[in-house]
C-alpha atoms as a PDB file:
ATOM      1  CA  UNK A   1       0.000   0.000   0.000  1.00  0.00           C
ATOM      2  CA  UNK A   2       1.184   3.568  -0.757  1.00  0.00           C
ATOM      3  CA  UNK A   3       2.432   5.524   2.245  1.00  0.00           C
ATOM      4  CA  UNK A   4      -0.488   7.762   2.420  1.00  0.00           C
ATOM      5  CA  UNK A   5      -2.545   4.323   2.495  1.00  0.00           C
ATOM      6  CA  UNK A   6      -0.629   3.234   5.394  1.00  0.00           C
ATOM      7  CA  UNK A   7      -1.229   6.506   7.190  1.00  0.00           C
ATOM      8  CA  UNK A   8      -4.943   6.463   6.979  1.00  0.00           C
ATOM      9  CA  UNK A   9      -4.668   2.094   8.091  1.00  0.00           C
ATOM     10  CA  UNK A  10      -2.852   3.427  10.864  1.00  0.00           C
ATOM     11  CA  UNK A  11      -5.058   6.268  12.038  1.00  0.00           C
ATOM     12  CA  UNK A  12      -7.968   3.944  11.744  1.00  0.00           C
ATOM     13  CA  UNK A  13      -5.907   0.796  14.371  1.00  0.00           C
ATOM     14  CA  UNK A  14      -5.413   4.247  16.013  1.00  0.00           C
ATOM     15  CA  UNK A  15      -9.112   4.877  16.715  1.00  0.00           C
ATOM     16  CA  UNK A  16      -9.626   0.805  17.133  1.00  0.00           C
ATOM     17  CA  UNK A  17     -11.152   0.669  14.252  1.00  0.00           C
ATOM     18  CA  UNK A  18     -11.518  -2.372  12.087  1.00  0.00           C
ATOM     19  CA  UNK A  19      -9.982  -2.302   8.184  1.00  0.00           C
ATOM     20  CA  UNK A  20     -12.750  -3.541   6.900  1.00  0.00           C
ATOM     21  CA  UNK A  21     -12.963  -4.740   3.206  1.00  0.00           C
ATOM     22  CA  UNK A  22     -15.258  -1.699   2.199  1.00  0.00           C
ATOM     23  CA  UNK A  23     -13.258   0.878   4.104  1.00  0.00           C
ATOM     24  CA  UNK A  24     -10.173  -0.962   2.508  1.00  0.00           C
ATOM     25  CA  UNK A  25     -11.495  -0.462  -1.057  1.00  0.00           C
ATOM     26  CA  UNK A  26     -12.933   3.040  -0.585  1.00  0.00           C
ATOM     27  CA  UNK A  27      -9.456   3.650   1.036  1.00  0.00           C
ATOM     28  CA  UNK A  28      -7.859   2.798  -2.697  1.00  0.00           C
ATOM     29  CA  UNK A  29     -10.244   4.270  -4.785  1.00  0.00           C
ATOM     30  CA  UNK A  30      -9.291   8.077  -2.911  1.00  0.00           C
ATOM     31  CA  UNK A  31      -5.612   6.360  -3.322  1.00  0.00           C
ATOM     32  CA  UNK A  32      -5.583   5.768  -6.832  1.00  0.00           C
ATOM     33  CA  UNK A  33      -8.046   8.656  -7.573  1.00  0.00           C
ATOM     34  CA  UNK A  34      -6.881  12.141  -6.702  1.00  0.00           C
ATOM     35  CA  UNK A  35      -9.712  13.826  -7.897  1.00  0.00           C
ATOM     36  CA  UNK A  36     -11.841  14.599  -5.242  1.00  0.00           C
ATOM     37  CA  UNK A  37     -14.474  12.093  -6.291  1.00  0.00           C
ATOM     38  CA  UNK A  38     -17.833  12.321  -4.828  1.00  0.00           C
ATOM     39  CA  UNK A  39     -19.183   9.436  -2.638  1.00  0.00           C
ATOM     40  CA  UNK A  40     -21.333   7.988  -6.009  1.00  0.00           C
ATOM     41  CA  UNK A  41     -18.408   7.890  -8.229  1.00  0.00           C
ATOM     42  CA  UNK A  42     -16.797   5.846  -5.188  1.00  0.00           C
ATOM     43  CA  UNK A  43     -20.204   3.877  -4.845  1.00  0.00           C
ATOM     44  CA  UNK A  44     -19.976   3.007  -8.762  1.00  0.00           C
ATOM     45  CA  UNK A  45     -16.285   1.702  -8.802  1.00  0.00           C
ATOM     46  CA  UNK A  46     -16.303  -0.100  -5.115  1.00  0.00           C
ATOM     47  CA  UNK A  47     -19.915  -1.551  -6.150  1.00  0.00           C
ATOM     48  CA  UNK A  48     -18.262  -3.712  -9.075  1.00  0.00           C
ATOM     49  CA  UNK A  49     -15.918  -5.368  -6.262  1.00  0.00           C
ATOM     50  CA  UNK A  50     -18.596  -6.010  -3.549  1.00  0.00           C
ATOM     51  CA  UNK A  51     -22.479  -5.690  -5.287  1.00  0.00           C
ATOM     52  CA  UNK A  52     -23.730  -6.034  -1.793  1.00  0.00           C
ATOM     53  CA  UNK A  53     -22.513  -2.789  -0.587  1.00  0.00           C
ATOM     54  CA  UNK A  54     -24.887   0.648  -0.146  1.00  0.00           C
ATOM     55  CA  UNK A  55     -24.778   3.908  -1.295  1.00  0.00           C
ATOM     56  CA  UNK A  56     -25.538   4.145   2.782  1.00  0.00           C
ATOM     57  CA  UNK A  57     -22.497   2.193   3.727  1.00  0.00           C
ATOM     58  CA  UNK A  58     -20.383   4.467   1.265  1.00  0.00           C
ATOM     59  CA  UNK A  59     -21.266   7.552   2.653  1.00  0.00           C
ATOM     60  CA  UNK A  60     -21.460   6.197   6.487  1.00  0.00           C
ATOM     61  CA  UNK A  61     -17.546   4.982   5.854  1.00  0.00           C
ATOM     62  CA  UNK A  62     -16.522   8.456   4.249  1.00  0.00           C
ATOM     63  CA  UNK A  63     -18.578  10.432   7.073  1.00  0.00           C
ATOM     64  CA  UNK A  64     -15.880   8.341   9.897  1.00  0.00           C
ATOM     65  CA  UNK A  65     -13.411   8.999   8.100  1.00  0.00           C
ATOM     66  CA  UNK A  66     -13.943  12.361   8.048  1.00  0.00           C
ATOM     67  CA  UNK A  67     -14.759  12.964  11.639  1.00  0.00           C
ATOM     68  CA  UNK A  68     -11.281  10.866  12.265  1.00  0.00           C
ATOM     69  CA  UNK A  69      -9.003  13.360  10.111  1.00  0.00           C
ATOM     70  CA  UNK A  70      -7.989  10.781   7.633  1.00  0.00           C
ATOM     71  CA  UNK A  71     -10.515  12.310   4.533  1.00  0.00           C
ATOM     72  CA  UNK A  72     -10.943  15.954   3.856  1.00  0.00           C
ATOM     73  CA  UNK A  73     -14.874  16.990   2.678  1.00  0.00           C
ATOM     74  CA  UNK A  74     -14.878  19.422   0.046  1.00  0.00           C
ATOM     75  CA  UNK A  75     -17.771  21.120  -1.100  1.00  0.00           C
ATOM     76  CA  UNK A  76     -17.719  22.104  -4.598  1.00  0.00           C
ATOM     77  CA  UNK A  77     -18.791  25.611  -6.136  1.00  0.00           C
ATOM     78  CA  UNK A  78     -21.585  22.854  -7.708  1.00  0.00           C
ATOM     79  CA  UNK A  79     -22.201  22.620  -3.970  1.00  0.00           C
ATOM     80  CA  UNK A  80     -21.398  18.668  -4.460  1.00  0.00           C
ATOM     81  CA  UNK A  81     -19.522  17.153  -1.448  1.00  0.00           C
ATOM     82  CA  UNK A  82     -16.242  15.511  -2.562  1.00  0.00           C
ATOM     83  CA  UNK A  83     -13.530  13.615  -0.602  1.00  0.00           C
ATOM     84  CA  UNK A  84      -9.603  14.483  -0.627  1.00  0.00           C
ATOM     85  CA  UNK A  85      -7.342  11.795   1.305  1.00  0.00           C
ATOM     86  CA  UNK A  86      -4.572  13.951   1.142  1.00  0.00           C
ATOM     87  CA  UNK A  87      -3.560  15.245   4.236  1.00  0.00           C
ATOM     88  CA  UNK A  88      -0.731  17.312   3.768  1.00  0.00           C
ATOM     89  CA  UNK A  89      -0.982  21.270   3.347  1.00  0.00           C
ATOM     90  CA  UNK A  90      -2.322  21.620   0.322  1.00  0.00           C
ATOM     91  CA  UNK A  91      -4.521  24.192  -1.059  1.00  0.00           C
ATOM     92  CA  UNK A  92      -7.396  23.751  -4.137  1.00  0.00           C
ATOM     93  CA  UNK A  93      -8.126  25.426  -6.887  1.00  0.00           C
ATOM     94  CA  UNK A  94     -11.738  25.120  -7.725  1.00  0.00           C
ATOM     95  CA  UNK A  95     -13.179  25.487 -11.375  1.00  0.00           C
ATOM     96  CA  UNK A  96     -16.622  27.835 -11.015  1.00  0.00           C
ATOM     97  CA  UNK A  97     -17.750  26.516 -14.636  1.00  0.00           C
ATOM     98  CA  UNK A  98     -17.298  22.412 -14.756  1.00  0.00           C
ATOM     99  CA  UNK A  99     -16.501  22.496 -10.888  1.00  0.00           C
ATOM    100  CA  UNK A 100     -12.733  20.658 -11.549  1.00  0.00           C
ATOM    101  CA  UNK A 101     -11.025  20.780  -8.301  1.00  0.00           C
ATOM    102  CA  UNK A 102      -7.081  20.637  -8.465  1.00  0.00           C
ATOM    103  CA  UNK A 103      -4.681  20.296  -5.599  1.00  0.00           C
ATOM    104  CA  UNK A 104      -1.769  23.482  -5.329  1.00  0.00           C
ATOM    105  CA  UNK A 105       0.905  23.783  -2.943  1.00  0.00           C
ATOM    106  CA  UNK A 106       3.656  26.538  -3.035  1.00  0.00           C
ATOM    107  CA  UNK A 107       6.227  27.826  -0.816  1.00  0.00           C
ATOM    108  CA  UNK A 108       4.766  31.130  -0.749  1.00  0.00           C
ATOM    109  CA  UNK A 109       1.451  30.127   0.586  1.00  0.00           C
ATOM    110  CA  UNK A 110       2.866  27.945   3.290  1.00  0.00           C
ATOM    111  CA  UNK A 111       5.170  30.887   4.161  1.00  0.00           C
ATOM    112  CA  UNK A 112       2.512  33.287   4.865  1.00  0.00           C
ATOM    113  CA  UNK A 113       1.088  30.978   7.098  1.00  0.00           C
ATOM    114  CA  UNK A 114       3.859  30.635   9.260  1.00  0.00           C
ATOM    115  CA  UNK A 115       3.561  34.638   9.291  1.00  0.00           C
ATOM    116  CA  UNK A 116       0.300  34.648  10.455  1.00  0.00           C
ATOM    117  CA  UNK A 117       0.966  32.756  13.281  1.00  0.00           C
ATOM    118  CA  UNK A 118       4.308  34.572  14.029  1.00  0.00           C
ATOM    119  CA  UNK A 119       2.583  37.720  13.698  1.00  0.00           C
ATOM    120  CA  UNK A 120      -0.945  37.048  15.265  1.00  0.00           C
ATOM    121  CA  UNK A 121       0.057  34.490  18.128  1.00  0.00           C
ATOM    122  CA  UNK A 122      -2.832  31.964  16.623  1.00  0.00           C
ATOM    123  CA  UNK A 123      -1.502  28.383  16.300  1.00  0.00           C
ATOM    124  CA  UNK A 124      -3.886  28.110  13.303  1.00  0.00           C
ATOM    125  CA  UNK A 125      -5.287  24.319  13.083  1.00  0.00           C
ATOM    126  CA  UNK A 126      -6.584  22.297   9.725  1.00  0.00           C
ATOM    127  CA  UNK A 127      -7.291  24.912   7.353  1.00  0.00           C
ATOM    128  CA  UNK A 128      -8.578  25.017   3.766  1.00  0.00           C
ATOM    129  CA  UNK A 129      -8.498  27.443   1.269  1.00  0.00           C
ATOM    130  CA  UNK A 130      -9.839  27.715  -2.207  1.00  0.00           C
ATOM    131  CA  UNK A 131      -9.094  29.969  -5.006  1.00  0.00           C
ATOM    132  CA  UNK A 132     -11.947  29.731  -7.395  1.00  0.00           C
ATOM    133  CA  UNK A 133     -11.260  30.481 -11.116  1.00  0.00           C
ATOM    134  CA  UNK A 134     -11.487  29.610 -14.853  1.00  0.00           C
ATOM    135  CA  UNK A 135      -9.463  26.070 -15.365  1.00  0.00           C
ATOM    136  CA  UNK A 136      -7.229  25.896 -18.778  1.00  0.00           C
ATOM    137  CA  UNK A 137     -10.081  23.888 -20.217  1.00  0.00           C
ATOM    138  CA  UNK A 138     -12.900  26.125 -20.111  1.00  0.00           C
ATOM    139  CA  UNK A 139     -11.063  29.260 -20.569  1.00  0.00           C
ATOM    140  CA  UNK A 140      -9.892  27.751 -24.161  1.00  0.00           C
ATOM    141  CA  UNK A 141     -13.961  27.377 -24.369  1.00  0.00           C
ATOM    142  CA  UNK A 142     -15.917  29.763 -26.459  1.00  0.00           C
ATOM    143  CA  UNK A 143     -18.966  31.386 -24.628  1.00  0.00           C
ATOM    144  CA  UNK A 144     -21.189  29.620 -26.933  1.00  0.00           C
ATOM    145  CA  UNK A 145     -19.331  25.835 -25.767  1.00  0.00           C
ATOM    146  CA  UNK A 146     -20.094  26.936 -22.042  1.00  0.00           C
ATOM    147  CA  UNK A 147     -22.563  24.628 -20.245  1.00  0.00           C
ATOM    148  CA  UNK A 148     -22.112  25.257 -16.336  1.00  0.00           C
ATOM    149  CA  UNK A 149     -22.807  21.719 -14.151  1.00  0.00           C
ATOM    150  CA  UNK A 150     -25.934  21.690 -12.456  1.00  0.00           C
ATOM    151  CA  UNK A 151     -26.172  23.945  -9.562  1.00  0.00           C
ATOM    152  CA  UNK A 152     -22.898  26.148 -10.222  1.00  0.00           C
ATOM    153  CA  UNK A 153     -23.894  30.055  -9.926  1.00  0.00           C
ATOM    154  CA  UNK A 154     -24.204  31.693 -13.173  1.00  0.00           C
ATOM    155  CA  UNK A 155     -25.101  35.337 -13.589  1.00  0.00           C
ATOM    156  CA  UNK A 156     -28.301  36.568 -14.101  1.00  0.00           C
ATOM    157  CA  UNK A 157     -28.510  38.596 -17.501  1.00  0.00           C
ATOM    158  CA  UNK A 158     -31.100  41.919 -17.871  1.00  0.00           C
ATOM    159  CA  UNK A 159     -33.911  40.840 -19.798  1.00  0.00           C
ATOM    160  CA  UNK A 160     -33.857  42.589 -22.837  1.00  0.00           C
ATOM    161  CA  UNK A 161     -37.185  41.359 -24.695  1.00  0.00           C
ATOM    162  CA  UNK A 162     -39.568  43.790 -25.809  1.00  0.00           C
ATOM    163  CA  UNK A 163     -42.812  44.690 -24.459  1.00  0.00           C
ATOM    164  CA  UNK A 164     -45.355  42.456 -25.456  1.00  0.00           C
ATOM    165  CA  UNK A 165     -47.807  46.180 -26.424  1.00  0.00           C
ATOM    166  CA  UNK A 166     -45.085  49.168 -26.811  1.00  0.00           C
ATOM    167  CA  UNK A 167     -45.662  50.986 -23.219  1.00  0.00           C
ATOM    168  CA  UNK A 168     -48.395  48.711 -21.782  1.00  0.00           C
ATOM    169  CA  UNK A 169     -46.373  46.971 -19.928  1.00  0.00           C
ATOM    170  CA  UNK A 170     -43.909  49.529 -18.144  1.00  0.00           C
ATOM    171  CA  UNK A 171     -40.378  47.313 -17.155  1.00  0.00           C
ATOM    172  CA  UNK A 172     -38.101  47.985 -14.392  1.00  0.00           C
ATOM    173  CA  UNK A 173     -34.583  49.195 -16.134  1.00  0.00           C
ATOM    174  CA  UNK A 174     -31.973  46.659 -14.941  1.00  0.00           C
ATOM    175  CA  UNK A 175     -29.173  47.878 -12.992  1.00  0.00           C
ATOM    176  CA  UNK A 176     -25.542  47.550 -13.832  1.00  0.00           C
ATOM    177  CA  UNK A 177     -22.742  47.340 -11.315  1.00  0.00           C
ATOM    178  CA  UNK A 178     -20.210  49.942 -12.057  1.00  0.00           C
ATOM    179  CA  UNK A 179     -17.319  47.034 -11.529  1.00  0.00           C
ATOM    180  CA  UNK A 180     -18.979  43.487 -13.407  1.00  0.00           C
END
């Protein structure tokens, strides 16, 4: 098993908890999937290896987890929960249009954390941070291509139809923000 595996099999003899086929499996798919997979896509593969399993069971393994410190939960910008079993200090950097979530480190952002904690006295705990953009496959996307996931935030555009009878119906005039 990779060395992050055997980190999270030791955290869970750790908590005296039992490495149980399912947890074992989920435990690889996170391993040999770094893409912050939701708890269906786990479902789907870990189903093919053990048809009994639940959706239930699934989600009931990757909630422990959790609560244990061996998964991350990440909720998308499609407000989808997805699990990370990385646990060192990493940051993500979060598509808003197809929701693609990326790990980032750099030696800058690690640095300013140890100056906030130098400079504010905090001993700052398990932190996340997120830096939400345009990922290098939409941006090469023309507007027309674009087709957000279901449930990402899209802005609302004025509506610009005509009146159905010129001045019976009298329209608000949408608003524009000086800085779109």
């Amino acid at each position: 098993m990779h060395n992050l595996g055997e980190e999270a099999v030791q955290r869970l003899r750790e908590f005296q908890l039992r490495l149980t086929p399912q947890r074992q499996a989920i435990l690889e798919y996170l391993l040999q999937h770094p893409t912050h997979p939701r708890a269906e896509e786990i479902y789907a593969e870990v189903r093919q290896h053990f048809p009994s399993i639940s959706l239930g069971t699934v989600y009931n393994t990757l909630n422990l987890l959790v609560e244990k410190g061996i998964v991350q939960q990440i909720t998308s910008v499609d407000k989808s929960t997805r699990f990370d079993l990385s646990r060192d200090d990493h940051y993500h950097l979060v598509c808003e249009r197809c929701g693609r979530i990326m790990d980032y480190t750099h030696p800058t952002l690690r640095q300013a954390l140890s100056e906030v904690e130098a400079e504010s006295g905090w001993k700052v705990s398990p932190h996340r941070l997120e830096l939400v953009g345009l990922c290098p496959q939409c941006q090469a996307q023309s507007p027309a291509e674009v087709r957000p996931q279901p449930g990402t935030a899209t802005r609302a555009q004025p509506d610009t139809s005509p009146p159905e009878q010129p001045g019976a119906d009298i329209r608000p005039q949408p608003t524009t923000d000086a800085n779109p």
